[in-house]
PDB file of N, CA and C in Angstrom:
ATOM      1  N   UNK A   1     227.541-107.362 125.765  1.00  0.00           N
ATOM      2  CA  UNK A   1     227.893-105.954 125.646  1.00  0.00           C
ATOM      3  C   UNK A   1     229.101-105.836 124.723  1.00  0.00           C
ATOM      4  N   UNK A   2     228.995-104.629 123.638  1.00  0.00           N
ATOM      5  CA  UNK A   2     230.175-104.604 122.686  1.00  0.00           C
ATOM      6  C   UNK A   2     231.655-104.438 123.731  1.00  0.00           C
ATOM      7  N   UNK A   3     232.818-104.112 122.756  1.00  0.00           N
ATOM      8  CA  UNK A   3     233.962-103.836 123.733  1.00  0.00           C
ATOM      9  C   UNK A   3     233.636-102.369 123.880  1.00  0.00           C
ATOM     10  N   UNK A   4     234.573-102.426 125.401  1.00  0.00           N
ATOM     11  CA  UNK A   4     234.569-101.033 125.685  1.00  0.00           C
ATOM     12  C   UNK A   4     235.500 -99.970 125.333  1.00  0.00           C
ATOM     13  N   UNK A   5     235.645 -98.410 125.176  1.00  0.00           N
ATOM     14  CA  UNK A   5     236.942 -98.120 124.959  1.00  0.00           C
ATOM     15  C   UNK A   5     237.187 -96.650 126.042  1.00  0.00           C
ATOM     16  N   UNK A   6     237.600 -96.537 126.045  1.00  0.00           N
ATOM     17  CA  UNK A   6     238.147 -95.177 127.161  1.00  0.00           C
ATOM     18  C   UNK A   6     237.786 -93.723 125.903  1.00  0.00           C
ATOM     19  N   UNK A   7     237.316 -92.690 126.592  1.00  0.00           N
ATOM     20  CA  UNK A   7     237.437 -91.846 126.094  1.00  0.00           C
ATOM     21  C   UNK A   7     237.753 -90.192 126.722  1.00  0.00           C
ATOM     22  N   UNK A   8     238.865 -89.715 126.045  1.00  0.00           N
ATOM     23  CA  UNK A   8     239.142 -88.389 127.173  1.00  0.00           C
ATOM     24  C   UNK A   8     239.266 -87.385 126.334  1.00  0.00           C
ATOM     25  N   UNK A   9     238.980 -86.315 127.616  1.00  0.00           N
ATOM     26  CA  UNK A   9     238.455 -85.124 127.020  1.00  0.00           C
ATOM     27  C   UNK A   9     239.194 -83.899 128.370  1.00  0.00           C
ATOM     28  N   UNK A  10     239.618 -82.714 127.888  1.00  0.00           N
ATOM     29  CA  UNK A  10     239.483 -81.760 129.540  1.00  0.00           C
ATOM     30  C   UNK A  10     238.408 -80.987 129.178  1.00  0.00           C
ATOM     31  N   UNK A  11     238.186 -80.750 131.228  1.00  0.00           N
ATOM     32  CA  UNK A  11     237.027 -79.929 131.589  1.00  0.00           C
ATOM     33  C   UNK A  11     237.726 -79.173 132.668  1.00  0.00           C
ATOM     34  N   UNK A  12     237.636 -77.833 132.622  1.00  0.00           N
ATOM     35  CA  UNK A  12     238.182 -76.769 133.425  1.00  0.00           C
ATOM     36  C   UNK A  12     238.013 -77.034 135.016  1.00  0.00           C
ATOM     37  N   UNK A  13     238.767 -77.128 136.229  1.00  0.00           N
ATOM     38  CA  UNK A  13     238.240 -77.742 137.592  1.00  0.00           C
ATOM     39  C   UNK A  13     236.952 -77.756 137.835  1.00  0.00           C
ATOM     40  N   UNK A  14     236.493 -76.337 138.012  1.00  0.00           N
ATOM     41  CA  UNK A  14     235.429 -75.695 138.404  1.00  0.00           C
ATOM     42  C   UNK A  14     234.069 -76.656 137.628  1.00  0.00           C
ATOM     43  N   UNK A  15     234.395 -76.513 136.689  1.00  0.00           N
ATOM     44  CA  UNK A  15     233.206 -77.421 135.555  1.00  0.00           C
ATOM     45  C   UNK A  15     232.765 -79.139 136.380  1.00  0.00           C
ATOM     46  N   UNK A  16     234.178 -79.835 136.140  1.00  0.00           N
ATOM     47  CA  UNK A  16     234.099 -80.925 136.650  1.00  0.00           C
ATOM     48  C   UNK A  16     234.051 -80.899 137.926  1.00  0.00           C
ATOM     49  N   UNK A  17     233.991 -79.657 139.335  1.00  0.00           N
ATOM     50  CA  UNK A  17     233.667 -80.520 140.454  1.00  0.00           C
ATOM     51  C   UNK A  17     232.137 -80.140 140.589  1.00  0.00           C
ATOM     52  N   UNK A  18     231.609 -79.382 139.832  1.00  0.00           N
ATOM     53  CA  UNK A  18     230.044 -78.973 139.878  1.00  0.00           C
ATOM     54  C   UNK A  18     229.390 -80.322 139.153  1.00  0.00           C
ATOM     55  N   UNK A  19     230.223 -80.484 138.270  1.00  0.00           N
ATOM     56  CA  UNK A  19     229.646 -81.906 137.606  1.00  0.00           C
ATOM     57  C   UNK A  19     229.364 -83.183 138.339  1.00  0.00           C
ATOM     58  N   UNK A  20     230.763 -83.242 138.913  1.00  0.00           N
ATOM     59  CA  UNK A  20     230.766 -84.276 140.019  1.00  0.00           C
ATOM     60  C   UNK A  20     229.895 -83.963 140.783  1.00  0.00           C
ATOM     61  N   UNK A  21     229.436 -83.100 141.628  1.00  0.00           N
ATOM     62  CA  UNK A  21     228.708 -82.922 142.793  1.00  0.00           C
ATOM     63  C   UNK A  21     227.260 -83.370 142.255  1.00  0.00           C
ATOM     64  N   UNK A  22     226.885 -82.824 140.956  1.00  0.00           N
ATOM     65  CA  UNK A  22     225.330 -83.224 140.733  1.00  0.00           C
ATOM     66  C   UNK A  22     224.983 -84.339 140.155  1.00  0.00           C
ATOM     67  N   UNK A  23     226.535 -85.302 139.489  1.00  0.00           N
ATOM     68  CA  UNK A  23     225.923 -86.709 139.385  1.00  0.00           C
ATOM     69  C   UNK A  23     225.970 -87.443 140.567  1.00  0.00           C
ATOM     70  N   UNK A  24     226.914 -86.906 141.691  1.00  0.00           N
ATOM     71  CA  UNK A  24     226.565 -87.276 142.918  1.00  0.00           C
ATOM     72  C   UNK A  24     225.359 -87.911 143.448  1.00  0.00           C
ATOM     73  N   UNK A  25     224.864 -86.622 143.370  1.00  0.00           N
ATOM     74  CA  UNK A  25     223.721 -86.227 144.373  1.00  0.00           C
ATOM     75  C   UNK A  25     222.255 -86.840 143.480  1.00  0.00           C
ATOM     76  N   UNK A  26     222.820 -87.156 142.434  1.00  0.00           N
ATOM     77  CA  UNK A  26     222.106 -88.712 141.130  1.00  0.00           C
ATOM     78  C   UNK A  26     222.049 -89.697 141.734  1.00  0.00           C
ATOM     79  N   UNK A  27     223.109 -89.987 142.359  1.00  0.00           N
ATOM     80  CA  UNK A  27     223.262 -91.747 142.464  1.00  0.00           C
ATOM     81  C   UNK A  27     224.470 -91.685 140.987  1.00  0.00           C
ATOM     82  N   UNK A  28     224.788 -90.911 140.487  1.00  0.00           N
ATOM     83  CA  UNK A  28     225.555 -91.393 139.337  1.00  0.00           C
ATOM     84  C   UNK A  28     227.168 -91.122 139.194  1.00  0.00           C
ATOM     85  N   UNK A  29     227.837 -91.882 138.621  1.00  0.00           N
ATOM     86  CA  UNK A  29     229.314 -91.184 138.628  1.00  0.00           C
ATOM     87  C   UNK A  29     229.426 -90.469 137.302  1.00  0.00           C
ATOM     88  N   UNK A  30     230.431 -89.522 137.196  1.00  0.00           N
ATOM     89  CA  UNK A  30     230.895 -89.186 135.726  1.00  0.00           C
ATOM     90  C   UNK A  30     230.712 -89.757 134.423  1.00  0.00           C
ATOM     91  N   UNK A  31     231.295 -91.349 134.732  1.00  0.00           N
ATOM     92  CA  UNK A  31     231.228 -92.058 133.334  1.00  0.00           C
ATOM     93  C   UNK A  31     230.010 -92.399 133.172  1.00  0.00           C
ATOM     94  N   UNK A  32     229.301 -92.705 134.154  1.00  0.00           N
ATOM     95  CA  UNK A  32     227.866 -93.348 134.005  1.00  0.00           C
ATOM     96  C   UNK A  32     226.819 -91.488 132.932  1.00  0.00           C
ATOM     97  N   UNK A  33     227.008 -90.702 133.890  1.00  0.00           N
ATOM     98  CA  UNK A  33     226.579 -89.830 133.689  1.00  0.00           C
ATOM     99  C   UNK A  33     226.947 -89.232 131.730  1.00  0.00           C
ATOM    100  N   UNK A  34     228.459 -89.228 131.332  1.00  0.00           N
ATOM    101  CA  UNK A  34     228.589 -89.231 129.852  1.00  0.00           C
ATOM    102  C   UNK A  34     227.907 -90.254 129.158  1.00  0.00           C
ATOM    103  N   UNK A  35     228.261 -91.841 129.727  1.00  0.00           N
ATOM    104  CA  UNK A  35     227.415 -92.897 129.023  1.00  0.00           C
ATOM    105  C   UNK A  35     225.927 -92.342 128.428  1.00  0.00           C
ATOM    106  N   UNK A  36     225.481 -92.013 129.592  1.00  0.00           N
ATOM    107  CA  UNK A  36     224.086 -91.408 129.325  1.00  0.00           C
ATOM    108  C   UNK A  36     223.695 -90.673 127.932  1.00  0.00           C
ATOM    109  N   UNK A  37     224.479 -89.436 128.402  1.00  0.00           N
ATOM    110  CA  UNK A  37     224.263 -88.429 126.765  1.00  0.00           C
ATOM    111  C   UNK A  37     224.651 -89.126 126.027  1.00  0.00           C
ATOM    112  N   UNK A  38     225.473 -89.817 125.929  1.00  0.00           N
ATOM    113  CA  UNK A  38     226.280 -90.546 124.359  1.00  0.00           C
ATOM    114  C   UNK A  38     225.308 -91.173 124.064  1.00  0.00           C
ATOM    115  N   UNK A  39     224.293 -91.918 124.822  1.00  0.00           N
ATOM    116  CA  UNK A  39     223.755 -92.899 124.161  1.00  0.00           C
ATOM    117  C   UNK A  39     222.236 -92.508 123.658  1.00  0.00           C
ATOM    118  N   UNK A  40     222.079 -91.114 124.068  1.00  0.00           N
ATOM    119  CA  UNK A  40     220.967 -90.242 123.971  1.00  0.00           C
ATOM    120  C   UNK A  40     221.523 -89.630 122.493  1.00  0.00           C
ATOM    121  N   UNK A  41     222.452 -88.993 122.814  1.00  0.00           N
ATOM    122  CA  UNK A  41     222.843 -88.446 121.272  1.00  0.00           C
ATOM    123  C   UNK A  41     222.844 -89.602 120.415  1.00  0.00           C
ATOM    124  N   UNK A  42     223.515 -90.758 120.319  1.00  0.00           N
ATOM    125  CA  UNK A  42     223.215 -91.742 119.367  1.00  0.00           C
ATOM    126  C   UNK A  42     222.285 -91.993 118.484  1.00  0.00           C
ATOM    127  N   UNK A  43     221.452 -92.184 119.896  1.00  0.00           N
ATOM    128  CA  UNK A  43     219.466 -92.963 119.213  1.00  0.00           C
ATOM    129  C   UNK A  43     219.193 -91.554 119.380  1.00  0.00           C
ATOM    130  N   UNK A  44     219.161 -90.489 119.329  1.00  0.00           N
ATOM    131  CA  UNK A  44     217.861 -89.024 118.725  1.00  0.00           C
ATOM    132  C   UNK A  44     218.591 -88.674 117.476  1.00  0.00           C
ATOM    133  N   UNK A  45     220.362 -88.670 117.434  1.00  0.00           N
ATOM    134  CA  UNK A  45     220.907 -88.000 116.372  1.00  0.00           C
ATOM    135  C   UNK A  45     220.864 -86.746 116.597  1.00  0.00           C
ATOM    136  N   UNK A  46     220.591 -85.899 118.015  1.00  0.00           N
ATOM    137  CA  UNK A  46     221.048 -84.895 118.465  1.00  0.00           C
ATOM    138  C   UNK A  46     221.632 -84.428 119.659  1.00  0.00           C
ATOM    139  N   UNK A  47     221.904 -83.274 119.464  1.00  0.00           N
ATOM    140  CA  UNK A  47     221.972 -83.358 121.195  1.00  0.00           C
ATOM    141  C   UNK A  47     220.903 -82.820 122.237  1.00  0.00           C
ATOM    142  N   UNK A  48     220.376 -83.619 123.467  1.00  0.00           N
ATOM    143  CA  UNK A  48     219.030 -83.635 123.945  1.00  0.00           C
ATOM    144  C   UNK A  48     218.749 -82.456 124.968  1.00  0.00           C
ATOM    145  N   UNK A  49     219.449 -81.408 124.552  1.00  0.00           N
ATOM    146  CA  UNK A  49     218.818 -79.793 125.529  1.00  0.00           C
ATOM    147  C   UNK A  49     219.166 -78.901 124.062  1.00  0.00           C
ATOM    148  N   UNK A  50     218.372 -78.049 124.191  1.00  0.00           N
ATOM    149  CA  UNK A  50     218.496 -76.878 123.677  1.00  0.00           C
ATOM    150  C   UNK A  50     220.163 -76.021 123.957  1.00  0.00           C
ATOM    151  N   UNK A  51     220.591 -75.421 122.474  1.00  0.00           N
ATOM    152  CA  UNK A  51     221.627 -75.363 122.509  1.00  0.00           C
ATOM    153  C   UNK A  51     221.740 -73.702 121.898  1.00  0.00           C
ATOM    154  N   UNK A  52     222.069 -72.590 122.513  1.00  0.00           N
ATOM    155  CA  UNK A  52     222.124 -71.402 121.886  1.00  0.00           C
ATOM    156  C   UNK A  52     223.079 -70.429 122.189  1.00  0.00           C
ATOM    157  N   UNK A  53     223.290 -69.469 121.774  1.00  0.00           N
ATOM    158  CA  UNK A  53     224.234 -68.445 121.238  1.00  0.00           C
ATOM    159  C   UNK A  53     224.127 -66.960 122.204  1.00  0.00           C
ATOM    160  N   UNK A  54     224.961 -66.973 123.087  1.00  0.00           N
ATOM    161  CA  UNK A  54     224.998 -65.296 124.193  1.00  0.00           C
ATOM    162  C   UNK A  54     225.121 -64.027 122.837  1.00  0.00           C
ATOM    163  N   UNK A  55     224.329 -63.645 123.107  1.00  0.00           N
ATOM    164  CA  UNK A  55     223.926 -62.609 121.715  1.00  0.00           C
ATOM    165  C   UNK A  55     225.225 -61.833 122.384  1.00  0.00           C
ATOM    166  N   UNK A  56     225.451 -61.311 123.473  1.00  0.00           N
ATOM    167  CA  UNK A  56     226.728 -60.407 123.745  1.00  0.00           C
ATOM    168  C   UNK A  56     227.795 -61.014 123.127  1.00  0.00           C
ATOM    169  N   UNK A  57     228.166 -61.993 122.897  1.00  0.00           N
ATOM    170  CA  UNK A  57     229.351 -62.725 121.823  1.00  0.00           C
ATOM    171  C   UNK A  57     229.046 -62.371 120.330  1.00  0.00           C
ATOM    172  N   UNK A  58     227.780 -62.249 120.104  1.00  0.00           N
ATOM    173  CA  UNK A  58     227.624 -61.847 118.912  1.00  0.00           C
ATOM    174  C   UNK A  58     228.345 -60.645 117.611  1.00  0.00           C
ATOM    175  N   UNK A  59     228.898 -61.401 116.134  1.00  0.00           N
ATOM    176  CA  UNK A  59     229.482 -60.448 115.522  1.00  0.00           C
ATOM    177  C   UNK A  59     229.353 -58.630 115.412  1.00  0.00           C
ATOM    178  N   UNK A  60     228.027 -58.697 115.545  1.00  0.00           N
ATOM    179  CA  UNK A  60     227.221 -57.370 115.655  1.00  0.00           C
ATOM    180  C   UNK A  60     227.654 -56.156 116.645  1.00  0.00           C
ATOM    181  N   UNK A  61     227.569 -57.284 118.201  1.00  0.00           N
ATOM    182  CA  UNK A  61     228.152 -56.594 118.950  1.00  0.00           C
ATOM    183  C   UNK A  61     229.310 -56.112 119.713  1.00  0.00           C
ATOM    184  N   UNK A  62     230.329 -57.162 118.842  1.00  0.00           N
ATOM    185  CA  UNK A  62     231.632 -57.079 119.272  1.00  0.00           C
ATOM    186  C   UNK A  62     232.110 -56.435 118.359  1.00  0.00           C
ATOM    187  N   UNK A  63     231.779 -56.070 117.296  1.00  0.00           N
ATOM    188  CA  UNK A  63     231.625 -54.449 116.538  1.00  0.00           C
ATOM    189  C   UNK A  63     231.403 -53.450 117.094  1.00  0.00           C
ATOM    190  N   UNK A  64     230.284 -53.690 117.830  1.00  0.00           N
ATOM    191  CA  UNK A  64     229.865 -51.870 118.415  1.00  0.00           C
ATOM    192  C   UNK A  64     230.605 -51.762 119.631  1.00  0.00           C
ATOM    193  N   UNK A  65     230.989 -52.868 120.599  1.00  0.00           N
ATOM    194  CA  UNK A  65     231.702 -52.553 121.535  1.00  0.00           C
ATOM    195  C   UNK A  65     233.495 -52.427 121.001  1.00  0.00           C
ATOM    196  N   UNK A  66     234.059 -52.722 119.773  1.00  0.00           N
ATOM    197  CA  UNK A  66     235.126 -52.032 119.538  1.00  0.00           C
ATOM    198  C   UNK A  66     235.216 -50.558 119.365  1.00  0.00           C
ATOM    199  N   UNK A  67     234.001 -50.297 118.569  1.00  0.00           N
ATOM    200  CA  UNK A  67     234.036 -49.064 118.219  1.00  0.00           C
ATOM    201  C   UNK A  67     233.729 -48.139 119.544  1.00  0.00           C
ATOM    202  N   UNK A  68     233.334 -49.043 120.410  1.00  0.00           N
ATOM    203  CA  UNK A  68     232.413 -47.933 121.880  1.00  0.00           C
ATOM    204  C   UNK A  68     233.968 -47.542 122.021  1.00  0.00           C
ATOM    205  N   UNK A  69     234.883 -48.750 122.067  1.00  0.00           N
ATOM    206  CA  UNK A  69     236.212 -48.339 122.675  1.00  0.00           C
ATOM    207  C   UNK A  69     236.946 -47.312 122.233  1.00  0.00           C
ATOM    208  N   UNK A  70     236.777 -47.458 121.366  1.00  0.00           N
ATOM    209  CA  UNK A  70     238.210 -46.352 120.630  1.00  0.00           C
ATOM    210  C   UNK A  70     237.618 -45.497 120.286  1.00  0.00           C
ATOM    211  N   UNK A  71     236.350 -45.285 120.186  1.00  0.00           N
ATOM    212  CA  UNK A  71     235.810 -43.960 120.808  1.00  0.00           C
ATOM    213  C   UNK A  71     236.470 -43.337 122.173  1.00  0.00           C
ATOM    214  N   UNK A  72     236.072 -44.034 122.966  1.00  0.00           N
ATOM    215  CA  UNK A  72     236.406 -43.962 124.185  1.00  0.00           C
ATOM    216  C   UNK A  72     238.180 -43.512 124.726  1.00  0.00           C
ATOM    217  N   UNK A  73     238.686 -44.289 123.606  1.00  0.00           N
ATOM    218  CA  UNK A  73     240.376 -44.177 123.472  1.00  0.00           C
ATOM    219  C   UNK A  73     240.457 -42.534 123.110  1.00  0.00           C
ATOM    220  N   UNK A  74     239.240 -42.320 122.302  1.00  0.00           N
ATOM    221  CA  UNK A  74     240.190 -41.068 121.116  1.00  0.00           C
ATOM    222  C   UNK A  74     239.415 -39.867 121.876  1.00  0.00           C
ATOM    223  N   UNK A  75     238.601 -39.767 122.983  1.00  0.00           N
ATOM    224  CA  UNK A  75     237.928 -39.350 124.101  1.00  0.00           C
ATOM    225  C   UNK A  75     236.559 -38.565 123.288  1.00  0.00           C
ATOM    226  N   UNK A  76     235.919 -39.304 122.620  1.00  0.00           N
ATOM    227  CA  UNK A  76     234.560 -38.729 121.921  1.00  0.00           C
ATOM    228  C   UNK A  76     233.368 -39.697 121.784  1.00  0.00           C
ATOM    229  N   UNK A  77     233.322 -40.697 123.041  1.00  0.00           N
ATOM    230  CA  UNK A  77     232.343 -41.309 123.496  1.00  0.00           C
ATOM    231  C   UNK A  77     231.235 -40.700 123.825  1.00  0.00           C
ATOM    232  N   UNK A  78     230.429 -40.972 122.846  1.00  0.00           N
ATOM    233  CA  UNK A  78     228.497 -40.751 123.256  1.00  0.00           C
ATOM    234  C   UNK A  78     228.218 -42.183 123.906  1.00  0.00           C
ATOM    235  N   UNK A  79     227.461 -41.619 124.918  1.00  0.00           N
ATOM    236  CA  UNK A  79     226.995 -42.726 125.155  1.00  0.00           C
ATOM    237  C   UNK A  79     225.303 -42.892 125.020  1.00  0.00           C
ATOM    238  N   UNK A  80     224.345 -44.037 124.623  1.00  0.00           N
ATOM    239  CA  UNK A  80     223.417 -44.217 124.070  1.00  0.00           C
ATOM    240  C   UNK A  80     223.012 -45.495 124.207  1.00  0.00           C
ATOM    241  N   UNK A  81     221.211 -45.545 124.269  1.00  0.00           N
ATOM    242  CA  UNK A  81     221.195 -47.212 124.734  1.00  0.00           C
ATOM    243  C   UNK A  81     221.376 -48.088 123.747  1.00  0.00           C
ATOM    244  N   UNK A  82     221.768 -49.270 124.020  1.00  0.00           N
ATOM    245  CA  UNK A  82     222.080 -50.183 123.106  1.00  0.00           C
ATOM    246  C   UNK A  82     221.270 -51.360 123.474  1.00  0.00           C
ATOM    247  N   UNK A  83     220.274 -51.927 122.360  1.00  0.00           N
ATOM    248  CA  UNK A  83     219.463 -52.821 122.594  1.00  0.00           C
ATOM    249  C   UNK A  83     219.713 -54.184 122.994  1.00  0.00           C
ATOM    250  N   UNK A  84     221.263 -54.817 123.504  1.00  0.00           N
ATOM    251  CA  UNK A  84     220.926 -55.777 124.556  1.00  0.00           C
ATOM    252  C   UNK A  84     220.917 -54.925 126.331  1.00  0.00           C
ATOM    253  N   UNK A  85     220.844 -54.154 126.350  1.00  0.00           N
ATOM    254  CA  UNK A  85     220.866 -53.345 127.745  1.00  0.00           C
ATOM    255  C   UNK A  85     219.388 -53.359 128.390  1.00  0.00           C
ATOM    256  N   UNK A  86     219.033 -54.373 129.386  1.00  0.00           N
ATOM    257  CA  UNK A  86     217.778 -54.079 129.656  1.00  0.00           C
ATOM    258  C   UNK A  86     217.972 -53.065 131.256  1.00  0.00           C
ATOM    259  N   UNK A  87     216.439 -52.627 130.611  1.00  0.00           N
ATOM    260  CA  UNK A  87     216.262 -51.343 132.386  1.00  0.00           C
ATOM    261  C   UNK A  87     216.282 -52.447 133.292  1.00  0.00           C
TER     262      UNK A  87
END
């Protein structure tokens, strides 16, 4: 086996004790559990789940929700549906 080296990173509590709990409940610990992806990302050359974008973060809409505001500030808010709003 090559040498080994330590590698660190933070993860917000909440993150890491949900983490912990489900490599737990693996049979796996933390490091075993990163080993894993690292060595998955390695040999695919990606990373192995689908990876995407909360359209509510989106440039588009953090436009229209400034403008909802200061509408709202300058008290001449229409309000109207906006297509991430589902019924």
């Amino acid at each position: 086996m090559s040498d080994m080296v330590n590698v660190n990173f933070k993860l917000d509590a909440e993150t890491k004790r949900g983490m912990e709990q489900a490599c737990k409940d693996m049979g796996l610990s933390l490091s075993a559990a990163f080993t894993v992806f690292a060595k998955k990302v390695s040999r695919e050359k990606r990373i192995p789940f689908e990876l995407s974008v909360d359209p509510f973060y989106s440039e588009s809409n953090m436009r229209y929700l400034e403008e909802k505001m200061a509408a709202y500030k300058a008290g001449t808010l229409k309000f109207a549906k906006h297509e991430l709003i589902e019924d």
